[in-house]
Protein backbone atom coordinates (compact mmCIF):
# COMPACT_ATOMS: atom_id res chain seq x y z
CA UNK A 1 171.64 163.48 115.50
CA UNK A 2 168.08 162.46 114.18
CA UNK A 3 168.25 159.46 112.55
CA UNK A 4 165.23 160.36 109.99
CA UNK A 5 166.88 163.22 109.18
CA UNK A 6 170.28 161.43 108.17
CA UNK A 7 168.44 158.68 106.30
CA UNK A 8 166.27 161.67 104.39
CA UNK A 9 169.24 162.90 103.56
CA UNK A 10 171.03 160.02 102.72
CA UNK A 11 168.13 159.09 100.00
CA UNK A 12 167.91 162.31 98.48
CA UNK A 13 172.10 162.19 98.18
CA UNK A 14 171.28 159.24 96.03
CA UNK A 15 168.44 160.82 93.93
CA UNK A 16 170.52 163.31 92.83
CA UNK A 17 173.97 161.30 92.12
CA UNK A 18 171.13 159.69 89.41
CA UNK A 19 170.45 162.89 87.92
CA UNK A 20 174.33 162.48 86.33
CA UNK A 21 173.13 159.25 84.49
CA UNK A 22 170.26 160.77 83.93
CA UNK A 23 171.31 163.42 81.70
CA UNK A 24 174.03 161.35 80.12
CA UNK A 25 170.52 159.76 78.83
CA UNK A 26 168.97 162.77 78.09
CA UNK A 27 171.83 164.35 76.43
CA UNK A 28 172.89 161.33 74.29
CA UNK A 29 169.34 161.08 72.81
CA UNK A 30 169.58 164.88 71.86
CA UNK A 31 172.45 164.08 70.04
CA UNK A 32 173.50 162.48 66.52
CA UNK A 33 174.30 159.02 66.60
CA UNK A 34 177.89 159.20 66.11
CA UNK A 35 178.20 161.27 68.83
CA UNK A 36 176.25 159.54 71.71
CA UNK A 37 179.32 157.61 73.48
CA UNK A 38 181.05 161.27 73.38
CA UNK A 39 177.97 162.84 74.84
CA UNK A 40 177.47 160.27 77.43
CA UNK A 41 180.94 160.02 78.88
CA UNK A 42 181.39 163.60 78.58
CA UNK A 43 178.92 163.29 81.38
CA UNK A 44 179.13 160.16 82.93
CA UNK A 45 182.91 160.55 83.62
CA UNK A 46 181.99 163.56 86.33
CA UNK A 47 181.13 160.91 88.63
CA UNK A 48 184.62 159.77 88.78
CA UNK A 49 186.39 163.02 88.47
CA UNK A 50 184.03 165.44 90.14
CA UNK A 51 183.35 163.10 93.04
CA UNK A 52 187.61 162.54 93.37
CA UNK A 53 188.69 166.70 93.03
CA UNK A 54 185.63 167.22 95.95
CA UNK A 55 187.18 164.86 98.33
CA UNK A 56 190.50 165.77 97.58
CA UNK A 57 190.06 170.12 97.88
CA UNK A 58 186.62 171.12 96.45
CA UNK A 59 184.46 170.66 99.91
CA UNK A 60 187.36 172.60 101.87
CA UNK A 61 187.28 175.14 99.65
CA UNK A 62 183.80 175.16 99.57
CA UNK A 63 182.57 175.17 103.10
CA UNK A 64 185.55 175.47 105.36
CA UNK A 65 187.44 178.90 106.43
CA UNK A 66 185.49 182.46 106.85
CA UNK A 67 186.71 184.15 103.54
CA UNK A 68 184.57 186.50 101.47
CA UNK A 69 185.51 184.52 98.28
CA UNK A 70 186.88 180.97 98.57
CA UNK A 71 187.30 178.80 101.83
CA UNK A 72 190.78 177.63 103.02
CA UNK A 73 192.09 173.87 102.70
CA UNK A 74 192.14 172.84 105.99
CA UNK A 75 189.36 169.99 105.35
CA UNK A 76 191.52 168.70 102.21
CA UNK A 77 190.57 164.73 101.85
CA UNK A 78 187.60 165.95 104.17
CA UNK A 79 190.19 165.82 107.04
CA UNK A 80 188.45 166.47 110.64
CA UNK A 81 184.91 165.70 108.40
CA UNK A 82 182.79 163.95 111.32
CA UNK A 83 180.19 161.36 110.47
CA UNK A 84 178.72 161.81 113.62
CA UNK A 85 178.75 165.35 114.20
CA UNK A 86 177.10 168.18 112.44
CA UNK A 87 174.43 171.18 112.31
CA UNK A 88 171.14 168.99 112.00
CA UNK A 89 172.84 166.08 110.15
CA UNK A 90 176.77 165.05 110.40
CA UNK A 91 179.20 167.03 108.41
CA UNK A 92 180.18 163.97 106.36
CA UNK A 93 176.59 163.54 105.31
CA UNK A 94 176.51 166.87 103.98
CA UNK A 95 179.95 166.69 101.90
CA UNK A 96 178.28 163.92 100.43
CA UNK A 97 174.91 165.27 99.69
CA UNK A 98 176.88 168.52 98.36
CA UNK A 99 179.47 166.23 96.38
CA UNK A 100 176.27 164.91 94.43
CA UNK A 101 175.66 168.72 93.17
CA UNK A 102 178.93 169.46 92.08
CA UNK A 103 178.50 166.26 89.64
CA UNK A 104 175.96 167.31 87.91
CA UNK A 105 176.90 171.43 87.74
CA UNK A 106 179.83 170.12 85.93
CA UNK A 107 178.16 167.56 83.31
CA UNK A 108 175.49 170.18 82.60
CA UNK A 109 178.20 172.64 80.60
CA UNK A 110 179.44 169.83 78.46
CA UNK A 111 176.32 170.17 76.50
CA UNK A 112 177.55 173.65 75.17
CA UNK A 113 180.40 171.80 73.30
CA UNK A 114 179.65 168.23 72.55
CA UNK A 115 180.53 167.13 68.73
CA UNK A 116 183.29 169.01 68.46
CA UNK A 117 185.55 169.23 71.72
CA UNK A 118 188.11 167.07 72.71
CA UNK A 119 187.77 164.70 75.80
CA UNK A 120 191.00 165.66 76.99
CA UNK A 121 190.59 168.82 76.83
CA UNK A 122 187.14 168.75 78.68
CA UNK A 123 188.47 166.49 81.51
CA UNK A 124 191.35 168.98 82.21
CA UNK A 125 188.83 172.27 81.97
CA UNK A 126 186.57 170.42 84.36
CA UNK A 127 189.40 169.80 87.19
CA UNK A 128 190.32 173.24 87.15
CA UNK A 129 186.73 174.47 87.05
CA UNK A 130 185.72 172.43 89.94
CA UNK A 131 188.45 174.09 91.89
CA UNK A 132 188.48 177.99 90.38
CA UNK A 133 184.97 178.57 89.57
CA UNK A 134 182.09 175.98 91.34
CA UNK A 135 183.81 175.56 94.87
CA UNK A 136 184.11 179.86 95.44
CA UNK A 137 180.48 180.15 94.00
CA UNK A 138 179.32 176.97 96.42
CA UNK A 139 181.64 179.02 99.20
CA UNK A 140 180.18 182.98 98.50
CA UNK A 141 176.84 181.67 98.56
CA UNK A 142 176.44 178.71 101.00
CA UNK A 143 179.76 179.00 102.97
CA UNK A 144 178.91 182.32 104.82
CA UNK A 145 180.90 183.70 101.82
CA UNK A 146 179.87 187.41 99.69
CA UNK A 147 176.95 186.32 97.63
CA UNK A 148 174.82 185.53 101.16
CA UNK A 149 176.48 188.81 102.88
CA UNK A 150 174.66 190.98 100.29
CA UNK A 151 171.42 189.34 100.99
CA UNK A 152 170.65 187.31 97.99
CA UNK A 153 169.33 183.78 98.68
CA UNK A 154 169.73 180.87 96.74
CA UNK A 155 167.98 177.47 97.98
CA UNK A 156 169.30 174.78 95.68
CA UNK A 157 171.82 176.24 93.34
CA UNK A 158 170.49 179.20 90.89
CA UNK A 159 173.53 180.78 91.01
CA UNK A 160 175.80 177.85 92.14
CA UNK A 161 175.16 175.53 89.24
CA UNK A 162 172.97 176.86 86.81
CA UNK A 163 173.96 179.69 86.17
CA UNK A 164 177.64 179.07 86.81
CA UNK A 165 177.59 176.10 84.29
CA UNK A 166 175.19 177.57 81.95
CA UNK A 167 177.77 180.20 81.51
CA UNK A 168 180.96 178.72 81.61
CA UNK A 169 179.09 176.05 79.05
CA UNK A 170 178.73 179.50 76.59
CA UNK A 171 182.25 180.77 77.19
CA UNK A 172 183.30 177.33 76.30
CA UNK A 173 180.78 177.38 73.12
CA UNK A 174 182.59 180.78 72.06
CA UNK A 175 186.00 180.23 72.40
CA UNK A 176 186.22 176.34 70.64
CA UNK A 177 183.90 177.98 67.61
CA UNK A 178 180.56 176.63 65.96
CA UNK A 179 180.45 173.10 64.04
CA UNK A 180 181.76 172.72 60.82
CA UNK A 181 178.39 171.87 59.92
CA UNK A 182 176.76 173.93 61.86
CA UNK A 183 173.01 175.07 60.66
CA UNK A 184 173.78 173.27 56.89
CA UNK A 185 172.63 169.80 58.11
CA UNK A 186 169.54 168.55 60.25
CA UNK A 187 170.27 168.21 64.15
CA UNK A 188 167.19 166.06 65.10
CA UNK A 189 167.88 164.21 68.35
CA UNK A 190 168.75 160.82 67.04
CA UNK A 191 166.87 158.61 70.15
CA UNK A 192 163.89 160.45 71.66
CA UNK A 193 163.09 157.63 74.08
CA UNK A 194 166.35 158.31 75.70
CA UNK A 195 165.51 161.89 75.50
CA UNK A 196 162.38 160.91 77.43
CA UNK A 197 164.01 158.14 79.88
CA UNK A 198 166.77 160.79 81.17
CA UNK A 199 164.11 163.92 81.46
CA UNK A 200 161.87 161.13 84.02
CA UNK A 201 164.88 160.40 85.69
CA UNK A 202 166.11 163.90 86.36
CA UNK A 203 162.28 164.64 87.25
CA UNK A 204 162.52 161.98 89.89
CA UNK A 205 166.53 163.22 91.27
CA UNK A 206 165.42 166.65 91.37
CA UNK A 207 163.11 165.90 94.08
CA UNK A 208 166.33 164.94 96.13
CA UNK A 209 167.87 168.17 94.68
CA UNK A 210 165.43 170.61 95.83
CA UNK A 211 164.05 168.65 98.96
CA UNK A 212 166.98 166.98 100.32
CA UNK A 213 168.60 171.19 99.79
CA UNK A 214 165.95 171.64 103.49
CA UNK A 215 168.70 169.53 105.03
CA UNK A 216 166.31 167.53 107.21
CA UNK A 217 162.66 165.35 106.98
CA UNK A 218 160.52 168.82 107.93
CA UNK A 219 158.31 170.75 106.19
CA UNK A 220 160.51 173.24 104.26
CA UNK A 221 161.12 169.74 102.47
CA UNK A 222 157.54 169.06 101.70
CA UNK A 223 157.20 172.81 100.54
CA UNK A 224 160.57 172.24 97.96
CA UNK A 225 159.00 168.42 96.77
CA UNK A 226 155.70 169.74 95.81
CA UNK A 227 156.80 173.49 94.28
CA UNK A 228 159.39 171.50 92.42
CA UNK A 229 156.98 169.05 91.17
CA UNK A 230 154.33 171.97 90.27
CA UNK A 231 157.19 174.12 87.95
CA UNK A 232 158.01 171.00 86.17
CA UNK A 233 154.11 170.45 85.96
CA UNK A 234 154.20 173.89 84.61
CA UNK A 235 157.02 173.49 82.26
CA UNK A 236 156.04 170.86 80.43
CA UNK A 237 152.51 172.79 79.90
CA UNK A 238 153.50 175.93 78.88
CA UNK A 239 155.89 174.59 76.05
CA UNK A 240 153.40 172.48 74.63
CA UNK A 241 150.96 175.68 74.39
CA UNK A 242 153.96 177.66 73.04
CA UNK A 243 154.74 174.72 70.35
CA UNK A 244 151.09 174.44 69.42
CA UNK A 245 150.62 178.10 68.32
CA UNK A 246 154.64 178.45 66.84
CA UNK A 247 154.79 175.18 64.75
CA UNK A 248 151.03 173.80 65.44
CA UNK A 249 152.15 170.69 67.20
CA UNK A 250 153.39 169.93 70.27
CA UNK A 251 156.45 167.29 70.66
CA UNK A 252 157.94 165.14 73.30
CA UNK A 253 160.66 166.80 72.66
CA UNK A 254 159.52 169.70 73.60
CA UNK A 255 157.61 168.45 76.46
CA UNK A 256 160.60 167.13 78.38
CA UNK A 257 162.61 170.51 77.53
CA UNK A 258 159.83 172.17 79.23
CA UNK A 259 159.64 170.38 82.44
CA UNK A 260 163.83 170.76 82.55
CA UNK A 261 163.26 174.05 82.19
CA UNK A 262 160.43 174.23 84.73
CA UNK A 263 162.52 172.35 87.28
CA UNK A 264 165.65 174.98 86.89
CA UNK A 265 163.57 178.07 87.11
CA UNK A 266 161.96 176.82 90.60
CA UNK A 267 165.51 175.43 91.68
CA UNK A 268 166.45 178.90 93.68
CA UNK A 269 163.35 179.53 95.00
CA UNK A 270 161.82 176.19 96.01
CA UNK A 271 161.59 176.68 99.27
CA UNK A 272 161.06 180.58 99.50
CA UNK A 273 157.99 180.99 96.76
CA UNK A 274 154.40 179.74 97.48
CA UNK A 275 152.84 176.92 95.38
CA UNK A 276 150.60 179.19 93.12
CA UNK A 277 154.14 181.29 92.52
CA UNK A 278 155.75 178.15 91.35
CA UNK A 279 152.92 177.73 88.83
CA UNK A 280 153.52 181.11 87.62
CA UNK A 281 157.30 180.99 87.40
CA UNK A 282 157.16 177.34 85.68
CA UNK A 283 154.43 179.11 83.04
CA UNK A 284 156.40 182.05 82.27
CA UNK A 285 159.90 180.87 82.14
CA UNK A 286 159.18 178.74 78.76
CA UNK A 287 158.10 181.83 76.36
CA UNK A 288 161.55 183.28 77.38
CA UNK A 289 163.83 180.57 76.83
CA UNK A 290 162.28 179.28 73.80
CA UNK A 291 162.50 182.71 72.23
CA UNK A 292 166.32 182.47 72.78
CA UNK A 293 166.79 178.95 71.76
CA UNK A 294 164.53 179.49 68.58
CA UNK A 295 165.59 183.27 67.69
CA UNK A 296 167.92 184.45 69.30
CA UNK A 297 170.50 181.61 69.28
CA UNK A 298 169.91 181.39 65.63
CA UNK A 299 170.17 184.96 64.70
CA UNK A 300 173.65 184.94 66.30
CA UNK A 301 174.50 181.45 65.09
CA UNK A 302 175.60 180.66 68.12
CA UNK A 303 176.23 177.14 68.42
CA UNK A 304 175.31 176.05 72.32
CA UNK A 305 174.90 172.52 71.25
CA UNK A 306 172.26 170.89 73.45
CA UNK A 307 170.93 174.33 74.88
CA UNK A 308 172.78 174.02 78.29
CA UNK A 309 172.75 178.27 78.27
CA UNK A 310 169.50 178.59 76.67
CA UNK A 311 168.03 176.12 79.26
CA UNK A 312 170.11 176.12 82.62
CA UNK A 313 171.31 179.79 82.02
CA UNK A 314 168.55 181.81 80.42
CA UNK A 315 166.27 179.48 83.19
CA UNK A 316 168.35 180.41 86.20
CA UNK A 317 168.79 183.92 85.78
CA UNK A 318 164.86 183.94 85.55
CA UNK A 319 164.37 181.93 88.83
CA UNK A 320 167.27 183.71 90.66
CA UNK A 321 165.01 187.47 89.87
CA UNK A 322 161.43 185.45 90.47
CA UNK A 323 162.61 184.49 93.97
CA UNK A 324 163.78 188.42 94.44
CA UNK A 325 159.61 189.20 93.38
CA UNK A 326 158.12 185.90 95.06
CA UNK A 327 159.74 185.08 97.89
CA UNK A 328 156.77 184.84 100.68
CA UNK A 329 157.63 185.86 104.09
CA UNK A 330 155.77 183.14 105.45
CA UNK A 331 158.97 180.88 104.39
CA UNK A 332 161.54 183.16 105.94
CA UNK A 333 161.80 185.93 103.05
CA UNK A 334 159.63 188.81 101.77
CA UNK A 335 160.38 189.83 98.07
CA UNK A 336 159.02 192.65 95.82
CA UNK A 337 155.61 191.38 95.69
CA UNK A 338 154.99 191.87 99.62
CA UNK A 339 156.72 195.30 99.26
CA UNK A 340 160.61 194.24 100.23
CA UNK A 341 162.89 196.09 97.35
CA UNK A 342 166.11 194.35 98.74
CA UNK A 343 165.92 190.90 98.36
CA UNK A 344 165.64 191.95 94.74
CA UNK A 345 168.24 194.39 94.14
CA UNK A 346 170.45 191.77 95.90
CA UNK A 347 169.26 189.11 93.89
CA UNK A 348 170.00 191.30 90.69
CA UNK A 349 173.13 192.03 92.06
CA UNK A 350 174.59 188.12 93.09
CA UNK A 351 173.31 187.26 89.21
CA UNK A 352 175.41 189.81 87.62
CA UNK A 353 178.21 188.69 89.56
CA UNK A 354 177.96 185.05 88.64
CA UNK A 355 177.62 185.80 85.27
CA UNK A 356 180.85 188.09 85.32
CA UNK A 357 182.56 185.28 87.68
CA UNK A 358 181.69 181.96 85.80
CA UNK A 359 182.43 184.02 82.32
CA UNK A 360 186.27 185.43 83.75
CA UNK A 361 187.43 182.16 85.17
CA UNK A 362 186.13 180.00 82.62
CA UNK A 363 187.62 182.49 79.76
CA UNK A 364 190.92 182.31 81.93
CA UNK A 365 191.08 178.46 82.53
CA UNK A 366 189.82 177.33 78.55
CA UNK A 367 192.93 179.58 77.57
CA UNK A 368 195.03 177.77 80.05
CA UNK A 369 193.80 174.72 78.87
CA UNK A 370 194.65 175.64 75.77
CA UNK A 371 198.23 176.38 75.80
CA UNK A 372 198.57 172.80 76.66
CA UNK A 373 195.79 170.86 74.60
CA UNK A 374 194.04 171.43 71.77
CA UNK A 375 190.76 172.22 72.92
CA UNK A 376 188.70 170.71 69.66
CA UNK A 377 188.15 167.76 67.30
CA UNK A 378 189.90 167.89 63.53
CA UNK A 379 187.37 168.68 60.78
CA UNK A 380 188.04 164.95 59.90
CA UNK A 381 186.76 163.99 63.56
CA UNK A 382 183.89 165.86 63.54
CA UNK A 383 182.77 164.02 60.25
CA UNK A 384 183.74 160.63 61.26
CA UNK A 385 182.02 161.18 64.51
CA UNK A 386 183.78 161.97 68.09
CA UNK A 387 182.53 158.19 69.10
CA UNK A 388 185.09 156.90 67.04
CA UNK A 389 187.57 159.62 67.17
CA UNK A 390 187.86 160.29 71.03
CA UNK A 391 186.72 156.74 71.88
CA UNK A 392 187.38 154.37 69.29
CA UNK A 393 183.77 153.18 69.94
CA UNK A 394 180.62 152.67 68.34
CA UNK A 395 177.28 153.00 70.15
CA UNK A 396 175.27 150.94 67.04
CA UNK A 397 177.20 148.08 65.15
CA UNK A 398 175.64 147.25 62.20
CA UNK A 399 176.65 143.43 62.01
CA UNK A 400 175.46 142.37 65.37
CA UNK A 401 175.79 139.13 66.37
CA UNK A 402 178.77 138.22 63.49
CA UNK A 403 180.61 134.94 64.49
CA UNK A 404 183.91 135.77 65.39
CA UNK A 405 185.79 132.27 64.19
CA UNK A 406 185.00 130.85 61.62
C-alpha cells in the first residue's frame, strides 16, 4: 500500500462528505424562509441515513459479486472489507471514499420536492432508493457491471449520481404535483450569502470528487483538479454572459448556478477530456440548461423546485455525450472528435438507460411509498411553512433574546 496514496484519498473522502453540508447551505438559501430547516435537513439527514444503508447493504451491492445488474450481499456490514488490502488503496478506504458519493447523489433529488413533501415520506423513498436505484447504477457502471460492458465510461458519476438523482428528483416532482402556489407568488432565494457560502464549499469538495475519483496521488488526479476547476471557471462565465444579454445584468445568483453547473457537466469526463475541452464543455453547457430552467420548465409548469433536473440532469446528460465527442486518447479514450464513433454511441446508449432506470424504479418505489405514507404536506402546511409543520422549528425568531422568567 502507498501511504500518499491512502492519505490522498483519505482527504479527498473528506472534501466530498462537505459537499452534503454544503448544499444543505446552498439549497436553504435558494429557498423561502419558512422552508430553510425543511430544505436543510432534507439534506443534511443523508449523512446519517445514506452513510448507515451503505454500510449495512449498499457497498455489497454496489461493488461485490460479478452480476450484469446489481452485486450480491456477501460484503453486507462491509464484512471481509480489508483496511489493509486493496487495488492501489485498501478496500475499506474505498467504501469510504464511495460512501461519501452516495450522500450527496441522494440529497441532490430532494431539491425537486422541497416545500411541499413530507419528511417521512422522503426518508423512506431515500432508503429504498439507495438500495433499488443508486447501488445497481454504482454496480453496472463501476462494479464490472452492464453500463462499462457496453463501453461507456463514466469518471466521477455522470450517470451514477447526476443523472440518476436528477431524474428520480423529476419523477418525484411529477408524481407529489406542483405547489399550491406555484408561479402566483415570488420565489426569490430568501439568503443569497448562503447561496454563495454552499456553491464555494461544493467548489472546494468537488475537487475531492473529481480528483480523489483517480484513486491515487498521480497525474490523472492533477488532470481531474485542474479540468474541474476550469468548467466551473467556465460556468460561472458563460451564465453571466447569458444573464447580461437575457435580463441585462448578471447576478450572484446566477454566477454560483453557473459554476454548479460547470462542475456537473465536467464530472464524467474529468479525467478523459483535455483542458481546452473542459473550457468548451463548461461554456456551452449554460445556454442549454438555462433555456430549460427559464423556458422550458415554465412552459410546462413544471415545478422542479430548486432546479436539481434542470441543473444535475439537463448538465449530466450533456457531459455524459461531451465525453463520447472529447474524450482524448492521450488519457486512455478516443471519442468522436479523434474519429472513434463508439465511445459515443455507447455513451448515448448508458444515458438512455439511466434515464429509463432512475425514472422506472423511482416511479415504482414513490408508489410504494405511497401506499404507506402520504407522500406531501396539507395545503395548510405548505402555507404555514414545512419548518414548522415537519419540524416544529423556526430558522428566524423574531423576539430574540426574550427573558424567559420573569
Amino acid at each position: 500500500m502507498n501511504s500518499g496514496d491512502i492519505a490522498f484519498i483519505l482527504i479527498c473522502s473528506s472534501f466530498v462528505f462537505l459537499m452534503t453540508p454544503a448544499l444543505a447551505f446552498f439549497y436553504g438559501g435558494l429557498e423561502r424562509r419558512k422552508n430553510i430547516l425543511n430544505t436543510m435537513m432534507m439534506v443534511f439527514c443523508m449523512l446519517g441515513i445514506a452513510s448507515l444503508v451503505w454500510v449495512i447493504a449498499g457497498y455489497s451491492l454496489a461493488f461485490s459479486g460479478h452480476g450484469l445488474w446489481v452485486g450480491d450481499l456477501s460484503r453486507m456490514f462491509l464484512k471481509g472489507v480489508s483496511a489493509t488490502e486493496g487495488k492501489g488503496i485498501p478496500d475499506m478506504l474505498f467504501a469510504i471514499f464511495q460512501m461519501m458519493f452516495a450522500l450527496i447523489a441522494t440529497a441532490i433529488l430532494t431539491g425537486s420536492v422541497v416545500g411541499r413533501m413530507k419528511f417521512s415520506a422522503m426518508v423512506s423513498f431515500i432508503i429504498l432508493w439507495l438500495v433499488l436505484v443508486y447501488a445497481p447504477m454504482a454496480h453496472m457502471v463501476w462494479g464490472h457491471g452492464f453500463l462499462e460492458k457496453i463501453g461507456s465510461i463514466d469518471f466521477a458519476g455522470g450517470n451514477v449520481i447526476h443523472i440518476s438523482s436528477g431524474i428520480s428528483g423529476l419523477v418525484l416532482a411529477l408524481v407529489i404535483g406542483r405547489r399550491k402556489d406555484y408561479m402566483k407568488l415570488d420565489n426569490t432565494p430568501h439568503n443569497v450569502p448562503y447561496v454563495v457560502l454552499g456553491t464555494a464549499l461544493l467548489w472546494f469538495g468537488w475537487f475531492g470528487f473529481n480528483g480523489g475519483s483517480a484513486l491515487g496521488a498521480n497525474g490523472l488526479a492533477i488532470h481531474a483538479f485542474l479540468t474541474t476547476n476550469i468548467a466551473a471557471a467556465s460556468g460561472m462565465i458563460s451564465w453571466m454572459i447569458v444573464e447580461r444579454f437575457f435580463v441585462e445584468k448578471p447576478t450572484i445568483v446566477g454566477a454560483c448556478t453557473g459554476s454548479i453547473v460547470g462542475l456537473v457537466a465536467i464530472t464524467p469526463g474529468a479525467g478523459f477530456v483535455s483542458a481546452a475541452s473542459a473550457m468548451m464543455i463548461g461554456l456551452a453547457v449554460i445556454p442549454v440548461c438555462y433555456f430549460f430552467i427559464v423556458s422550458i420548465k415554465r412552459r410546462l409548469k413544471l415545478d422542479d423546485t430548486l432546479d436539481a433536473f434542470g441543473c444535475h440532469g439537463i448538465g449530466g446528460i450533456f457531459g455524459g455525450l461531451m465525453v463520447g465527442i472529447f474524450a482524448d486518447p492521450s488519457l486512455g479514450h478516443a471519442g468522436l472528435l479523434y474519429g472513434n464513433t463508439h465511445l459515443f454511441i455507447a455513451q448515448v446508449e448508458s444515458i438512455i438507460f439511466t434515464i429509463a432506470f432512475s425514472a422506472i424504479m423511482s416511479f415504482g418505489i414513490v408508489m410504494v411509498v405511497k401506499r404507506f405514507l402520504p407522500l406531501r404536506a396539507t395545503e395548510e402546511d405548505e402555507v404555514i411553512g414545512m419548518d414548522l409543520a415537519e419540524h416544529n422549528e423556526r430558522a428566524y425568531v423574531k423576539e430574540a433574546g426574550k427573558k424567559l422568567f420573569s
